[in-house]
N, C-alpha and C. Protein backbone atom coordinates (compact mmCIF):
# COMPACT_ATOMS: atom_id res chain seq x y z
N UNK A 1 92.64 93.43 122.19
CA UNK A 1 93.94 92.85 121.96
C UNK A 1 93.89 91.76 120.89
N UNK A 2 93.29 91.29 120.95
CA UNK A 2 92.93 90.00 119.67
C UNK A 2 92.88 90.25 118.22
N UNK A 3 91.69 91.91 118.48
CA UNK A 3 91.62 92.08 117.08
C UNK A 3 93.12 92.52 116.47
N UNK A 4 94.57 93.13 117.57
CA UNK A 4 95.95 93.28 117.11
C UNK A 4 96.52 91.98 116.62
N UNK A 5 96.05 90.83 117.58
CA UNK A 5 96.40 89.80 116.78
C UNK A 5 96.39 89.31 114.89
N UNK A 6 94.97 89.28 115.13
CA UNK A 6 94.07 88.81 113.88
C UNK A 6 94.61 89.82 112.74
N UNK A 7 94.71 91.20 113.07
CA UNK A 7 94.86 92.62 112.04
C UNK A 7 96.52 92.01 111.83
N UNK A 8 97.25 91.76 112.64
CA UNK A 8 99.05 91.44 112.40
C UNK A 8 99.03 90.08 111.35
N UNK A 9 98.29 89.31 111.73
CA UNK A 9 98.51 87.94 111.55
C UNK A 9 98.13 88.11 110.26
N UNK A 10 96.75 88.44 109.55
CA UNK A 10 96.58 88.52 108.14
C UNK A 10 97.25 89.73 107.17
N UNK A 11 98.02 90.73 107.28
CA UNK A 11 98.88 91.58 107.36
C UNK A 11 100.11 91.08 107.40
N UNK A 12 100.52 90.22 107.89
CA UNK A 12 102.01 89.13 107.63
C UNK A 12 101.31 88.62 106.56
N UNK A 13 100.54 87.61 106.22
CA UNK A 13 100.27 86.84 105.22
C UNK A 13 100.01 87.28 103.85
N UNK A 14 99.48 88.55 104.18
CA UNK A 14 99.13 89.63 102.71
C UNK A 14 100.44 89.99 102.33
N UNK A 15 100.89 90.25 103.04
CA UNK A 15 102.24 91.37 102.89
C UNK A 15 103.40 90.08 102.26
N UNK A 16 103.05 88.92 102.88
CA UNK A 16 104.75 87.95 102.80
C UNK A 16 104.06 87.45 101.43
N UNK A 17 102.66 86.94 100.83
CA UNK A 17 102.41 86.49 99.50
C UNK A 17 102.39 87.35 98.43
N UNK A 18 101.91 89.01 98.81
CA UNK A 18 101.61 89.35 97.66
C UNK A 18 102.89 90.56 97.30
N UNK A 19 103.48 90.85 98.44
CA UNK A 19 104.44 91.87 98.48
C UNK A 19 105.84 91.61 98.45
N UNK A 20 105.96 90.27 98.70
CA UNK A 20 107.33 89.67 98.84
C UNK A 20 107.60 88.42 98.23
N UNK A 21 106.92 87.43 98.53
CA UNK A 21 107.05 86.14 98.05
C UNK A 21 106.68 86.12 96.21
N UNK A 22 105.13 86.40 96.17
CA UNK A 22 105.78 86.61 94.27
C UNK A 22 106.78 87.34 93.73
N UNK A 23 106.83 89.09 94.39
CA UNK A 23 108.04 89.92 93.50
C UNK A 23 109.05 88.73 93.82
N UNK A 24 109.38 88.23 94.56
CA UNK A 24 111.09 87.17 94.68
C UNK A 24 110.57 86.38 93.53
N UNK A 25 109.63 85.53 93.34
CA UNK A 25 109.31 84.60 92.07
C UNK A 25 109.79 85.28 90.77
N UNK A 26 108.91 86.39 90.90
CA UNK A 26 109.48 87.17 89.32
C UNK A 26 110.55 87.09 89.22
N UNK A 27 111.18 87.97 89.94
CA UNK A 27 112.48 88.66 90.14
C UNK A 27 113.48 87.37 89.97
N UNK A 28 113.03 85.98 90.67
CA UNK A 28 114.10 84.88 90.14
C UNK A 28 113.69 84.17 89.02
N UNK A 29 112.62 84.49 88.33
CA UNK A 29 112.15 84.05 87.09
C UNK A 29 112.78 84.88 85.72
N UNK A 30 112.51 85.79 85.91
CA UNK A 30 113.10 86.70 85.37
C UNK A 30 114.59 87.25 85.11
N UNK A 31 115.29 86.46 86.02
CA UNK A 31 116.89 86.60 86.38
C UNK A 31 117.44 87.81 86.86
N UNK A 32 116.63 88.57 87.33
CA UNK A 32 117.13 89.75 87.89
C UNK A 32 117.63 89.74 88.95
N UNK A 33 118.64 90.00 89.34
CA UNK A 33 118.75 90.63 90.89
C UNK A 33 119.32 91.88 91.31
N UNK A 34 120.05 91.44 92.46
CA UNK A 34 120.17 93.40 93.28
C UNK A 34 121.13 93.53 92.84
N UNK A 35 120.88 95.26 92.29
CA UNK A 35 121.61 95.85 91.67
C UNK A 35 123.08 96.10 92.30
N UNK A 36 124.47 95.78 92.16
CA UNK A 36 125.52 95.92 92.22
C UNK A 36 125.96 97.04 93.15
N UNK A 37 124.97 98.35 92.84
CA UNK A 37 125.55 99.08 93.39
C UNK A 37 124.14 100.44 93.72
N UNK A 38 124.04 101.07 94.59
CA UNK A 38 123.06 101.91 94.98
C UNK A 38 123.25 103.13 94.06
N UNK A 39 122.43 103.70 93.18
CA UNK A 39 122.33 104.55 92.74
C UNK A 39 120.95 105.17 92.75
N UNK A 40 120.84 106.21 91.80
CA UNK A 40 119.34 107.03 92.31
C UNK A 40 117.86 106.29 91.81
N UNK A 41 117.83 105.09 91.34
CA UNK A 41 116.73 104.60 91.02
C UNK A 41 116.39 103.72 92.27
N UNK A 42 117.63 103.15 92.87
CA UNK A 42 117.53 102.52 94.14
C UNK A 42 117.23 103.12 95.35
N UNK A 43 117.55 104.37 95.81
CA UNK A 43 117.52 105.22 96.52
C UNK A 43 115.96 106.09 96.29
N UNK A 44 115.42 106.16 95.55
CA UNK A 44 114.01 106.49 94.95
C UNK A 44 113.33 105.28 94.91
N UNK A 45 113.36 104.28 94.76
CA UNK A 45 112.85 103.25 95.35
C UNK A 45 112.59 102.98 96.72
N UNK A 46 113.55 102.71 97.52
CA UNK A 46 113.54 102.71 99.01
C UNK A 46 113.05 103.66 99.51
N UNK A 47 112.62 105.22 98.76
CA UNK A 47 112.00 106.30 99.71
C UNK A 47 110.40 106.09 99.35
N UNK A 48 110.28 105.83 98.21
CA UNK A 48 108.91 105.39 97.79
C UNK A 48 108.29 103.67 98.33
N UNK A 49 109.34 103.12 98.43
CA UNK A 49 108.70 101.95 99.20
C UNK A 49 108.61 102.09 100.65
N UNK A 50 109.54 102.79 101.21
CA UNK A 50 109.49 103.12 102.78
C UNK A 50 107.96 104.44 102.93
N UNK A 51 107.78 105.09 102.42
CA UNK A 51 106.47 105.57 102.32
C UNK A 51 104.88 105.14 102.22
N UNK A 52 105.42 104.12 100.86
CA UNK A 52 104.40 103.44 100.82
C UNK A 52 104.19 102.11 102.00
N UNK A 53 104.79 101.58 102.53
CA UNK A 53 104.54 100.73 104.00
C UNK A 53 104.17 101.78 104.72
N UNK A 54 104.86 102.76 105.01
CA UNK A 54 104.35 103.44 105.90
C UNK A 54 102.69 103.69 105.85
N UNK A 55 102.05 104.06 104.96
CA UNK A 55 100.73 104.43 104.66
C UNK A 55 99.96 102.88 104.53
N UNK A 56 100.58 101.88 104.40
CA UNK A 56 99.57 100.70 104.90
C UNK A 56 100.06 100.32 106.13
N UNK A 57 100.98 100.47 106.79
CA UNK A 57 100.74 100.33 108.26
C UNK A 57 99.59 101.14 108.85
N UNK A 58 99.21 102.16 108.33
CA UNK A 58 98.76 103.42 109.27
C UNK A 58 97.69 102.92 108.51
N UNK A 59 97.53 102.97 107.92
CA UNK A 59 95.42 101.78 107.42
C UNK A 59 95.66 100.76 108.52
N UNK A 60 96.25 99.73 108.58
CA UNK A 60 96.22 99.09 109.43
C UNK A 60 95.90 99.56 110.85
N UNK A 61 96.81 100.05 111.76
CA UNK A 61 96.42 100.79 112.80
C UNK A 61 95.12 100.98 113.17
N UNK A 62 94.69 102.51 112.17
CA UNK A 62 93.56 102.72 111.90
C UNK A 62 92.26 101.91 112.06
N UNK A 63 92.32 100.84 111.38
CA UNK A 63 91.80 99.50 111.34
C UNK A 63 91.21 99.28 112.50
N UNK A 64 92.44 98.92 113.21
CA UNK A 64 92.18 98.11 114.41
C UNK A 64 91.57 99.34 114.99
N UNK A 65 92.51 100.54 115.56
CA UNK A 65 91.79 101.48 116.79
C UNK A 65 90.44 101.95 116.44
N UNK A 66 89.96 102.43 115.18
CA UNK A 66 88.83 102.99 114.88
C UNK A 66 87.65 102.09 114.79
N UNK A 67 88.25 101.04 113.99
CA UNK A 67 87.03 100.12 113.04
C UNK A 67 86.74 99.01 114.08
N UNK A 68 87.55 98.84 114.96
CA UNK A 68 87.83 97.31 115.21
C UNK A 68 87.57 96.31 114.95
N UNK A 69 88.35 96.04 113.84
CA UNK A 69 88.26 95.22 112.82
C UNK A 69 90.07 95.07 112.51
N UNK A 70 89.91 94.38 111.45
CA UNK A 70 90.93 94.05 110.47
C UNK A 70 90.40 94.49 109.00
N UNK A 71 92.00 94.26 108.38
CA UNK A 71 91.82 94.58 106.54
C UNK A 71 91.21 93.56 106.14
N UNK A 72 91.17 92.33 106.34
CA UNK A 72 90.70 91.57 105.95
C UNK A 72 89.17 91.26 105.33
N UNK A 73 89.45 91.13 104.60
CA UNK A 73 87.33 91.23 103.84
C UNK A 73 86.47 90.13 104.97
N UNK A 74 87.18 89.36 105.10
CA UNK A 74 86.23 87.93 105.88
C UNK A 74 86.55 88.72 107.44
N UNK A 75 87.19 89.77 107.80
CA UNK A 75 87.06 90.26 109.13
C UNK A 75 87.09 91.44 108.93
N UNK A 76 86.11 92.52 108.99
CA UNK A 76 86.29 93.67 108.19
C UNK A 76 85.95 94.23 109.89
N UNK A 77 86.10 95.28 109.52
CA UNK A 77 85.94 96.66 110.64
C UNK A 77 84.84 96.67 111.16
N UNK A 78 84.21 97.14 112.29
CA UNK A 78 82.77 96.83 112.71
C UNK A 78 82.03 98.32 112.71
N UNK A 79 83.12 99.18 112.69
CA UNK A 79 82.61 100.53 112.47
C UNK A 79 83.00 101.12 110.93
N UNK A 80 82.44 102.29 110.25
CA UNK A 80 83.29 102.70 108.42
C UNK A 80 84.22 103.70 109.62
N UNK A 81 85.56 103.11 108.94
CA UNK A 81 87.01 104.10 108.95
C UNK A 81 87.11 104.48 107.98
N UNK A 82 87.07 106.06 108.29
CA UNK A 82 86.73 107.08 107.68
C UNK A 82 87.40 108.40 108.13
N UNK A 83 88.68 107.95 109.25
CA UNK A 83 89.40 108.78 109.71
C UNK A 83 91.34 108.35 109.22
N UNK A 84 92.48 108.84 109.84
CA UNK A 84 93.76 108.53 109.99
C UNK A 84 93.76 108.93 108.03
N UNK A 85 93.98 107.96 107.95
CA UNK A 85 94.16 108.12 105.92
C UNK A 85 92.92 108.02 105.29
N UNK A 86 92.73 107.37 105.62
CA UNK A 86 90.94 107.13 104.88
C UNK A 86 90.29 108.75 104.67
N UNK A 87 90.79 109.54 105.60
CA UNK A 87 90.12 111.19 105.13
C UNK A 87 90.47 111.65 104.08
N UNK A 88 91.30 111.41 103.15
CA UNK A 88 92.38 111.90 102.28
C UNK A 88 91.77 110.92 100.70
N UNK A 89 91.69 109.51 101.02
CA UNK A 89 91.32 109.14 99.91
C UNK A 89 90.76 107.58 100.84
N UNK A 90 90.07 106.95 99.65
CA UNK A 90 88.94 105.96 100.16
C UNK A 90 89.82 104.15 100.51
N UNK A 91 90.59 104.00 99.79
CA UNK A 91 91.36 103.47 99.73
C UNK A 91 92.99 103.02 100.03
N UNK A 92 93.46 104.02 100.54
CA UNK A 92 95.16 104.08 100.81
C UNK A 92 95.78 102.87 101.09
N UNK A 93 95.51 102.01 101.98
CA UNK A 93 96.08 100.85 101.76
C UNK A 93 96.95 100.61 100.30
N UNK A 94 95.54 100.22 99.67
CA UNK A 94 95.77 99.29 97.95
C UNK A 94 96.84 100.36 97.80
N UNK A 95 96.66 101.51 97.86
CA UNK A 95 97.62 102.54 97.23
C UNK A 95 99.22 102.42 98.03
N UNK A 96 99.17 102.40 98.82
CA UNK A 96 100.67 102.26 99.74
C UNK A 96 100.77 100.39 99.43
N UNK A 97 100.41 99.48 99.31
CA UNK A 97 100.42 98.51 99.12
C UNK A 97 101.49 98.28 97.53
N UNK A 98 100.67 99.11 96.20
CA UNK A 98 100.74 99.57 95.32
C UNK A 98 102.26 100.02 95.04
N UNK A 99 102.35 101.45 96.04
CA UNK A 99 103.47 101.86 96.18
C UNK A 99 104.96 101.12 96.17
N UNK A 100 104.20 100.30 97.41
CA UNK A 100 105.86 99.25 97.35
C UNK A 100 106.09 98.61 96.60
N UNK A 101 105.10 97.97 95.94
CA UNK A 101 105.50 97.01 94.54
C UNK A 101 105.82 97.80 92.75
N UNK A 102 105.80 99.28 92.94
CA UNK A 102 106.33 99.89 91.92
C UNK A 102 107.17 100.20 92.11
N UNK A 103 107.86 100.44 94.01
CA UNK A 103 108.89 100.86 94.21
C UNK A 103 109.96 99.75 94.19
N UNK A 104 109.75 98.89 94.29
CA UNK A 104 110.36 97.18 94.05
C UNK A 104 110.98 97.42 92.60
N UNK A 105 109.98 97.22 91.96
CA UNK A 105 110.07 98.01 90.11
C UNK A 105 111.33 98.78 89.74
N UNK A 106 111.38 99.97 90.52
CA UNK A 106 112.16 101.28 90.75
C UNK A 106 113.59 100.47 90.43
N UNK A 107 113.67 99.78 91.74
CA UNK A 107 114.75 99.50 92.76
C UNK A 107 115.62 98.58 92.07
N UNK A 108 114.92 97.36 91.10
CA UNK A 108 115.46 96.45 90.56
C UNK A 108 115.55 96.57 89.18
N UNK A 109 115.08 97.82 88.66
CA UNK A 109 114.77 98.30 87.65
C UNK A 109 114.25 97.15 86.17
N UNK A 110 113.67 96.62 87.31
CA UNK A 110 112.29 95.25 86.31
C UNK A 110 111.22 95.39 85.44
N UNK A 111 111.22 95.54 84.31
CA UNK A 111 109.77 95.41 83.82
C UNK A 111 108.91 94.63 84.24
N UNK A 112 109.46 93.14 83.98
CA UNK A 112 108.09 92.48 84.88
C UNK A 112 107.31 92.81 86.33
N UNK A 113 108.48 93.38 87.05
CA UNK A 113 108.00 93.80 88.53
C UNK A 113 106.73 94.83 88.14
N UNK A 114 107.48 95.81 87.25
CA UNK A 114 106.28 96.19 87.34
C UNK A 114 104.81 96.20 86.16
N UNK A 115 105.06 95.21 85.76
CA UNK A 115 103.58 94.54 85.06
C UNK A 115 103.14 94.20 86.31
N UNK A 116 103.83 93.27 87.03
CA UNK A 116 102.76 93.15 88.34
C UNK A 116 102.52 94.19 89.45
N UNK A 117 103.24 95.07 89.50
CA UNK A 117 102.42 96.42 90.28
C UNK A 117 101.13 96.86 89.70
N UNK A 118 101.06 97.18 88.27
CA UNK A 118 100.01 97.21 87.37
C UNK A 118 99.25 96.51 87.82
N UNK A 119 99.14 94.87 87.28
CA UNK A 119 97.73 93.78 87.21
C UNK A 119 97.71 94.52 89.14
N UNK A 120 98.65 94.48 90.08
CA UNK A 120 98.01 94.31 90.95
C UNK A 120 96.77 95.58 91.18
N UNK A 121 97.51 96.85 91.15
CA UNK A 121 96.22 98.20 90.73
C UNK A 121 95.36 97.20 90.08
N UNK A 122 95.26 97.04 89.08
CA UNK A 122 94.30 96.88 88.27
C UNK A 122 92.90 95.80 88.82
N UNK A 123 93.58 94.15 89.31
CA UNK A 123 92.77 93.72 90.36
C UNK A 123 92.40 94.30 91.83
N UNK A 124 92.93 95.27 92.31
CA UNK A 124 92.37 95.88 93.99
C UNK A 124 91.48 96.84 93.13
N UNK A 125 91.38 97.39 91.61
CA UNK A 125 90.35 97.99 91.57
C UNK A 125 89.13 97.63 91.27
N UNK A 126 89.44 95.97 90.73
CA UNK A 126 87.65 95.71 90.24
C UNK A 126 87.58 95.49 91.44
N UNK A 127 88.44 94.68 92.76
CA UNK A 127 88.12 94.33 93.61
C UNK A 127 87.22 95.72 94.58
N UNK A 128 87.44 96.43 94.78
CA UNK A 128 86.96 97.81 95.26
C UNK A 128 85.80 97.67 94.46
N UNK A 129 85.73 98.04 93.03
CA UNK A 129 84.07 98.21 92.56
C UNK A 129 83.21 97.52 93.01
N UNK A 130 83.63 96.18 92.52
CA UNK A 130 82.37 95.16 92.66
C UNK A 130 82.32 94.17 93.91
N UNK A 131 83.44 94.40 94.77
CA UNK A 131 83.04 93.76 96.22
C UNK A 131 82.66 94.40 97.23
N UNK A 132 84.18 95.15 97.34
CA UNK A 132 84.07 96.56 98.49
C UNK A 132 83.02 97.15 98.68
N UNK A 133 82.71 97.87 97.58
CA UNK A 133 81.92 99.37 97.58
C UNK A 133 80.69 98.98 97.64
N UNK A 134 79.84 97.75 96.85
CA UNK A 134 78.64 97.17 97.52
C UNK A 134 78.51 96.72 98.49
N UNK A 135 79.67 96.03 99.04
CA UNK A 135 79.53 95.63 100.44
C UNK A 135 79.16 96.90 101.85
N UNK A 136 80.49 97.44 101.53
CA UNK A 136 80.36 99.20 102.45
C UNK A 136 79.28 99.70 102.25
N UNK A 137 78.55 99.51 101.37
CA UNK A 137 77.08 100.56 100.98
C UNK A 137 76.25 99.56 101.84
N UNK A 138 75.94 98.28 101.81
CA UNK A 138 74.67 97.41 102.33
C UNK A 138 75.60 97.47 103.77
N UNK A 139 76.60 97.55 104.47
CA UNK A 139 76.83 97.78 105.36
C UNK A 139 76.23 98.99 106.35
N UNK A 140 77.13 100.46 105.67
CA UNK A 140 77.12 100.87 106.49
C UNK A 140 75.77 102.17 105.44
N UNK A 141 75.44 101.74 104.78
CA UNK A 141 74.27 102.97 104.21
C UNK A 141 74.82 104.19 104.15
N UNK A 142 74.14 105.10 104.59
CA UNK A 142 73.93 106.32 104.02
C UNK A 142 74.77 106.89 104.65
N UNK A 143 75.96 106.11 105.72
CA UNK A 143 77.58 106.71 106.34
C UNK A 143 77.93 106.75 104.88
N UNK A 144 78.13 105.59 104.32
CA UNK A 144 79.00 104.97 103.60
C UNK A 144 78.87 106.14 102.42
N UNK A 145 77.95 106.52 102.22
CA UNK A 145 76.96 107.38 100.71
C UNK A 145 77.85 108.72 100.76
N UNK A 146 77.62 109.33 102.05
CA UNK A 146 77.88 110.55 102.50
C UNK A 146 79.42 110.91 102.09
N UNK A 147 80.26 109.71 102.56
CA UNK A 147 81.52 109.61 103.08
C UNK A 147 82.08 109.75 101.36
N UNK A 148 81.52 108.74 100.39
CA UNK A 148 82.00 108.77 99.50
C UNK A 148 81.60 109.63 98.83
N UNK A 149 80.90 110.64 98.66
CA UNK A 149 80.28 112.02 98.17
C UNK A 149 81.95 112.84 98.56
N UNK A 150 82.74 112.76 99.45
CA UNK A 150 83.69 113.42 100.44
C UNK A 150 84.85 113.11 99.94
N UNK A 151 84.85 111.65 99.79
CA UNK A 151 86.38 111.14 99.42
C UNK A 151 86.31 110.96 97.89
N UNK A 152 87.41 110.92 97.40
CA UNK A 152 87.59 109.96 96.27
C UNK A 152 88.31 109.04 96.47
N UNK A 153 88.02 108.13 95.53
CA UNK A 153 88.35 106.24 95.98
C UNK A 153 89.58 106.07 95.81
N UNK A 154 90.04 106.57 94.19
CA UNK A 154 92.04 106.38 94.42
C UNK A 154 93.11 107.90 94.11
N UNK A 155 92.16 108.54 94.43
CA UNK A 155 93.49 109.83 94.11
C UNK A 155 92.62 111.36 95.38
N UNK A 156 93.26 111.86 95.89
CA UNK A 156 92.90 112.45 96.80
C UNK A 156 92.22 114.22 96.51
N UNK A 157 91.32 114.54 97.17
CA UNK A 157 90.68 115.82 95.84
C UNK A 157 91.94 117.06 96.90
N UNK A 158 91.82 118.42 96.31
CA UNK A 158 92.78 118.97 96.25
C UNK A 158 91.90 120.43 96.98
N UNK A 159 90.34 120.17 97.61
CA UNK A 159 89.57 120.86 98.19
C UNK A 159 90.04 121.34 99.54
């Protein structure tokens, strides 16, 4: 039950700084706001952002029931999850994470929004090279080796 705690609690804080609280910065930096009226960029937005939460809730989940652990790097999983989404591709989170902040993009039809969907891909991927993936390897060895022989890290194989 704790680790639901700990997995919610840093999962609010990820989600309210990096998913909500800057896009609002931009978005009021930038002078944009909500669009007047719902049309199909908005409506393609909301299906792509409602998707993409969906697929980092379900990392989350995952998280907790499999790994028991959290997303969190300083509280990571105690087992490799390697099941729920993680079978599909190595990463889904960053990617549904990803999702919502291009679908933000979509919705408000922002360039800047989405320069920062971009930098954000762009930092979860060095972050993946050079933290993650050495870490997961001195972790969990030759799971970890196998698993990624299986998956690919951001786009899903078609085997």
């Amino acid at each position: 039950m704790f680790v639901l705690v700990r997995a919610i609690t840093y999962a609010a804080l990820f989600i309210g700084l990096v998913l909500i609280y800057m896009p609002a910065r931009l978005l009021s930096w930038s002078g944009i706001v909500r669009p007047a009226a719902i049309a199909v960029p908005q409506v393609a937005g909301m299906v792509i952002g409602a998707a993409g939460a969906a697929v980092a809730l379900w990392c989350i989940f995952t998280f907790i029931s499999i790994g028991r652990g959290t997303p969190a790097p300083f509280d990571p999983p105690r087992r490799l999850v390697i099941q729920g989404p993680y079978r599909f591709v190595r990463n889904p989170m960053y990617i549904g994470a990803g999702l919502a902040l291009a679908s933000a993009a979509l919705f408000y039809k922002s360039l800047p929004l989405l320069a920062y969907a971009g930098f954000f891909f762009l930092a979860t991927h060095f972050f993946v090279v050079f933290y993650e993936e050495p870490t997961l390897r001195r972790t969990f060895g030759q799971e970890y080796e196998a698993y990624c022989r299986q998956v690919r890290r951001w786009w899903p194989s078609m085997n």
